[in-house]
Each structure stands twice: as structure tokens, then as C-alpha cells.
Protein backbone atom coordinates (compact mmCIF):
# COMPACT_ATOMS: atom_id res chain seq x y z
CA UNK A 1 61.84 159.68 36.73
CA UNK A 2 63.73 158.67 40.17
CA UNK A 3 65.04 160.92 42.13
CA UNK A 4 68.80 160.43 42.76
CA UNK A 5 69.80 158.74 45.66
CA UNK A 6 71.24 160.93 47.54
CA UNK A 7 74.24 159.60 49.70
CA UNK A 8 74.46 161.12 52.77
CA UNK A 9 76.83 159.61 55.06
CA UNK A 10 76.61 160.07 58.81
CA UNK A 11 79.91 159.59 60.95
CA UNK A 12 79.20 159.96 64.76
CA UNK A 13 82.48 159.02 65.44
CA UNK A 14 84.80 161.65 64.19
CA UNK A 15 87.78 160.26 62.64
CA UNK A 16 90.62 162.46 62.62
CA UNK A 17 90.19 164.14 66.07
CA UNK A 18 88.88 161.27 68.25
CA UNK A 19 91.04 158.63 67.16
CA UNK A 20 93.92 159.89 68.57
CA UNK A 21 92.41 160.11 71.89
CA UNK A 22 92.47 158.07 74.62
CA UNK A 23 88.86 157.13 74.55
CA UNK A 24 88.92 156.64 71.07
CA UNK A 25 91.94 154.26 71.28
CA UNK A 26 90.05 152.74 73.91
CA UNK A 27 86.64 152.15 72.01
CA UNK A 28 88.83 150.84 68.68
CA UNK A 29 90.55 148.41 70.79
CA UNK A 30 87.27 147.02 72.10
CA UNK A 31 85.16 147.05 68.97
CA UNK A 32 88.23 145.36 67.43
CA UNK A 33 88.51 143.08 70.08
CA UNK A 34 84.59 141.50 70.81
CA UNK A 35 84.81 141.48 67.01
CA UNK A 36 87.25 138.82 67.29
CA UNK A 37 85.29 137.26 70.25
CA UNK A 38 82.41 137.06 68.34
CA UNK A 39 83.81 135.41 65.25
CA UNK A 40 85.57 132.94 67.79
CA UNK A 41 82.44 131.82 69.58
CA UNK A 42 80.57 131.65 66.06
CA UNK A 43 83.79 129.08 65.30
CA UNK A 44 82.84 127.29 68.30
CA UNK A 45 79.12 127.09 67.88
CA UNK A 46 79.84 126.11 64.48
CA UNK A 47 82.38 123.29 65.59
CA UNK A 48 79.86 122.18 68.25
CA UNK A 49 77.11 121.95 65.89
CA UNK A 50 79.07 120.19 63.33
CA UNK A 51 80.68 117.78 66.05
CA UNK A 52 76.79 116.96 67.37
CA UNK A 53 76.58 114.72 64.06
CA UNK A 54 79.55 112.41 65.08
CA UNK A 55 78.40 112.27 68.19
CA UNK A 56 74.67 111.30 67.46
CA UNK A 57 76.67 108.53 64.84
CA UNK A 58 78.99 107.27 67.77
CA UNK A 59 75.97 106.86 70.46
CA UNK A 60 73.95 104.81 67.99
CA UNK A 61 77.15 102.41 67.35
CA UNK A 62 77.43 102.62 70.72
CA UNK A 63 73.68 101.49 71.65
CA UNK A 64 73.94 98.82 68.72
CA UNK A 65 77.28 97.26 71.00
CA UNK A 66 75.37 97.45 74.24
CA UNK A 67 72.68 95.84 72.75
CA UNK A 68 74.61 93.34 71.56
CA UNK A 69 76.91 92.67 74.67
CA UNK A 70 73.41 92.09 76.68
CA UNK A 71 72.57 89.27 74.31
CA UNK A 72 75.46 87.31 74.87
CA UNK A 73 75.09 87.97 78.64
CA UNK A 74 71.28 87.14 78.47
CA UNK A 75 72.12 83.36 76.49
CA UNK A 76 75.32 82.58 79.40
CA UNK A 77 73.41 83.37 82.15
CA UNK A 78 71.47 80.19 82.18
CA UNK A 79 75.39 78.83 82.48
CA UNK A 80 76.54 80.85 84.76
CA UNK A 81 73.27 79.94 86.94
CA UNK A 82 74.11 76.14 86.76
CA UNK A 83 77.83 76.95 87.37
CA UNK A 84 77.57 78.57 90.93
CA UNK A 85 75.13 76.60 92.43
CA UNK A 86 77.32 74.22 90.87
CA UNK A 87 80.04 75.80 93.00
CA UNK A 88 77.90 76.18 95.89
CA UNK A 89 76.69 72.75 96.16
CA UNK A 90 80.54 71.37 95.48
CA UNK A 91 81.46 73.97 98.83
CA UNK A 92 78.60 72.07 101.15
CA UNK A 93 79.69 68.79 100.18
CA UNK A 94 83.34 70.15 101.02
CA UNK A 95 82.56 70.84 104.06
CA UNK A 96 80.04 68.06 104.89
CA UNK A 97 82.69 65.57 104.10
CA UNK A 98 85.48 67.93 106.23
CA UNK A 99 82.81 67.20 109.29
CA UNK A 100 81.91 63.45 108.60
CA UNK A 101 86.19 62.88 109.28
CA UNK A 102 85.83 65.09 112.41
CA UNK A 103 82.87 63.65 113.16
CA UNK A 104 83.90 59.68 112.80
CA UNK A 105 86.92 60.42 114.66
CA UNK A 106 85.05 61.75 117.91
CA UNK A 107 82.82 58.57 117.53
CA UNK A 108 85.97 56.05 117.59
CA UNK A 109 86.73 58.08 120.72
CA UNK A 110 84.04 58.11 122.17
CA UNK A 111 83.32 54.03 121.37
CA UNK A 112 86.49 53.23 122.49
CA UNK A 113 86.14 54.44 125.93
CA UNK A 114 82.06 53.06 125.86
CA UNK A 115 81.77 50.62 128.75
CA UNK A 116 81.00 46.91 127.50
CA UNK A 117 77.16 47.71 129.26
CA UNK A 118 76.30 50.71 127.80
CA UNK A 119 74.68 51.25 124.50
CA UNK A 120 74.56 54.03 121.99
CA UNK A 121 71.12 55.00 121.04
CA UNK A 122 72.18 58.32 119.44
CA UNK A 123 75.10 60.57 118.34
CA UNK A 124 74.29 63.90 116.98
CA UNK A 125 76.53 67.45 115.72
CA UNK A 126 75.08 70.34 116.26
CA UNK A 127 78.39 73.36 115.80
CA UNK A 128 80.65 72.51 117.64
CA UNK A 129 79.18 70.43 120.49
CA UNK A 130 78.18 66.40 120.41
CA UNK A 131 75.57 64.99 122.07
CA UNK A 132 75.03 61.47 123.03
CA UNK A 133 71.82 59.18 124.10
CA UNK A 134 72.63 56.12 125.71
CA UNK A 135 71.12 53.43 127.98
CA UNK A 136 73.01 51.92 130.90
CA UNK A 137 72.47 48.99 133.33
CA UNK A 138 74.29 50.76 136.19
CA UNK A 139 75.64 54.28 137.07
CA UNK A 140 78.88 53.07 138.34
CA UNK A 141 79.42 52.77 133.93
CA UNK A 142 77.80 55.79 133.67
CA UNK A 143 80.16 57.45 136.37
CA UNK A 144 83.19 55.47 134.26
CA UNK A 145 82.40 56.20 130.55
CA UNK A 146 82.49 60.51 131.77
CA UNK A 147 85.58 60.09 133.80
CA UNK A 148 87.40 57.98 130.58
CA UNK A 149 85.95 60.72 128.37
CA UNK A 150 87.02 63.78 130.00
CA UNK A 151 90.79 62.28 130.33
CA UNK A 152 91.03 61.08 127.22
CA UNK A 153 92.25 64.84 125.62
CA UNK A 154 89.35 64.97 123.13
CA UNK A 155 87.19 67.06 125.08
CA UNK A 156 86.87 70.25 126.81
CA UNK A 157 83.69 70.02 128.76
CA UNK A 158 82.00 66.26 129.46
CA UNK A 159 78.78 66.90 130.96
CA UNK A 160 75.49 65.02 131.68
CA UNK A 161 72.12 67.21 130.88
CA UNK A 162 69.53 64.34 131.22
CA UNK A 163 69.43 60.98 133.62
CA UNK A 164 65.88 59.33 133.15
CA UNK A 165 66.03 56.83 135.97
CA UNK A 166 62.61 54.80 134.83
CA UNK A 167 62.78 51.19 134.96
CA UNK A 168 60.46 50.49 131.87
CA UNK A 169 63.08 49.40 129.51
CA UNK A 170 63.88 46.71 131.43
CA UNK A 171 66.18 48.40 134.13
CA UNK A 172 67.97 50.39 132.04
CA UNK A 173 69.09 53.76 132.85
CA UNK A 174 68.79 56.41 130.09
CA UNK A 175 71.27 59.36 130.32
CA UNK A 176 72.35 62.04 127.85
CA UNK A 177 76.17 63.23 127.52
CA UNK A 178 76.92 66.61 126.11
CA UNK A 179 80.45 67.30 124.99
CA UNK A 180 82.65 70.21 124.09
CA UNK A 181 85.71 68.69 121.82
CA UNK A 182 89.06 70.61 121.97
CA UNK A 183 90.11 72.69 119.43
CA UNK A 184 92.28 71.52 117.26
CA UNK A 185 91.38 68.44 116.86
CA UNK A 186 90.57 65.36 118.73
């Protein structure tokens, strides 16, 4: 047969006396009290667990919407290409056609003042300076066309950077004008 249990109880803590003591007050109040801190952190850990499942549900609808948000933007972007250098050819053409007015209107200019003996061999815009390559018979039209030029208004600066005085082209003088127009305008 089995022994009896026998049910021996062991209180370290005696009740009566040590309760009512300050340290015992003291050690009730905190046993009491990181019970309740450890039931509320189990609450958390519990919550955060729990939420982890929503969470892992939200990211993959998420990831699914990213996914596909990058397909539509992956089947414009051969659009959008076409569309700014669309853009970007429509802004050089702008301001190519901007230049041709300013540039036709310093040519009238300049042809109006032209001497009946000299002619134009070229006329080119480089920023904002134009440079011409004519031929003359004489310098005293040379002399004429630079003076006309710089008090016509249109230009800053009228100044000659080249004078080829060879008599191969049958006695013609070649010359190059450089010229600084105003701003604003001609």
C-alpha cells in the first residue's frame, strides 16, 4: 500500500507578523505589482504576435499593388519616351525659328547698307556674334559698308578680323566683318 502523502506546507514568509511590516508591505506591493507587469507584457507579446498575421497579409497586398503599378509604368514608358523628345525636339525648333527672325532681320540690315560693289560670300551665327565673308573691288566700299554698319543702331561692335589683299580673283579684295548686335534687338 502507498504511503500517505504527507502535506507539509512550508511558509518562509510569515504571514501574520511580517505583513504588517514595512518590508512586508513593501515586498506585497512589488510581487503584486511585476505580477501585473508581467501579465501586461504577455498582453502585448500576445497582441504583437497576433497583429504579425495582418501585417504579413497587408505586405503581400501591398507587393501584389507595387507589382502591378510597375506594369503600367513599364507599358507607358515607351510613350512617355516618344513624348519628351517629342517635347524636346518641338523646344529646338522653337528656338531655331526664334533665331532664323533675328537672324533674317540682321541680314536685311546688313544688305541694306551693302555697297552696290560688294558681294556676300557668307553670313554665319555663332551666339551672339555674326560674321560676314565678302569680296570687294575697292576699300573705299569696304571703309563705307563698316562706317554705314556701325551707325545704323544694330550693332555694338563692327570690326574687321581678316583683309586678304590677293589679286587672284580677279582684283577683288576679300575681307571678313565680325559684328556684335545690340541687345534688344536690331
Amino acid at each position: 500500500m502507498a504511503a500517505p502523502k504527507s502535506q507539509n506546507q512550508i511558509n518562509l514568509l510569515p504571514q501574520e507578523q511580517f505583513a504588517g511590516s514595512t518590508l512586508g508591505k513593501m515586498l506585497l506591493w512589488a510581487l503584486s505589482t511585476f505580477r501585473i507587469m508581467v501579465i501586461v507584457t504577455e498582453m502585448f507579446v500576445m497582441l504583437a504576435f497576433l497583429s504579425r498575421f495582418w501585417l504579413d497579409a497587408r505586405n503581400v497586398d501591398l507587393n501584389d499593388l507595387i507589382k502591378q503599378k510597375q506594369a503600367v509604368l513599364a507599358t507607358s514608358s515607351d510613350f512617355e519616351k516618344e513624348f519628351r523628345n517629342l517635347q524636346k525636339r518641338l523646344k529646338v525648333f522653337s528656338a531655331l525659328s526664334t533665331d532664323e527672325k533675328i537672324i533674317s532681320s540682321y541680314l536685311r540690315t546688313i544688305v541694306s547698307y551693302l555697297p552696290t560693289d560688294i558681294s556676300l560670300d557668307t553670313f554665319s551665327w555663332s551666339g551672339s556674334t555674326l560674321q560676314i565673308k565678302a569680296a570687294s573691288v575697292t576699300e573705299g566700299s569696304i571703309s563705307q559698308l563698316i562706317v554705314n554698319l556701325e551707325e545704323s543702331g544694330s550693332f555694338e561692335k563692327v570690326e574687321m578680323t581678316n583683309l586678304d589683299s590677293s589679286r587672284q580673283e580677279g582684283a577683288m579684295l576679300s575681307f571678313t566683318l565680325r559684328l556684335t548686335p545690340k541687345r534688344g534687338g536690331t
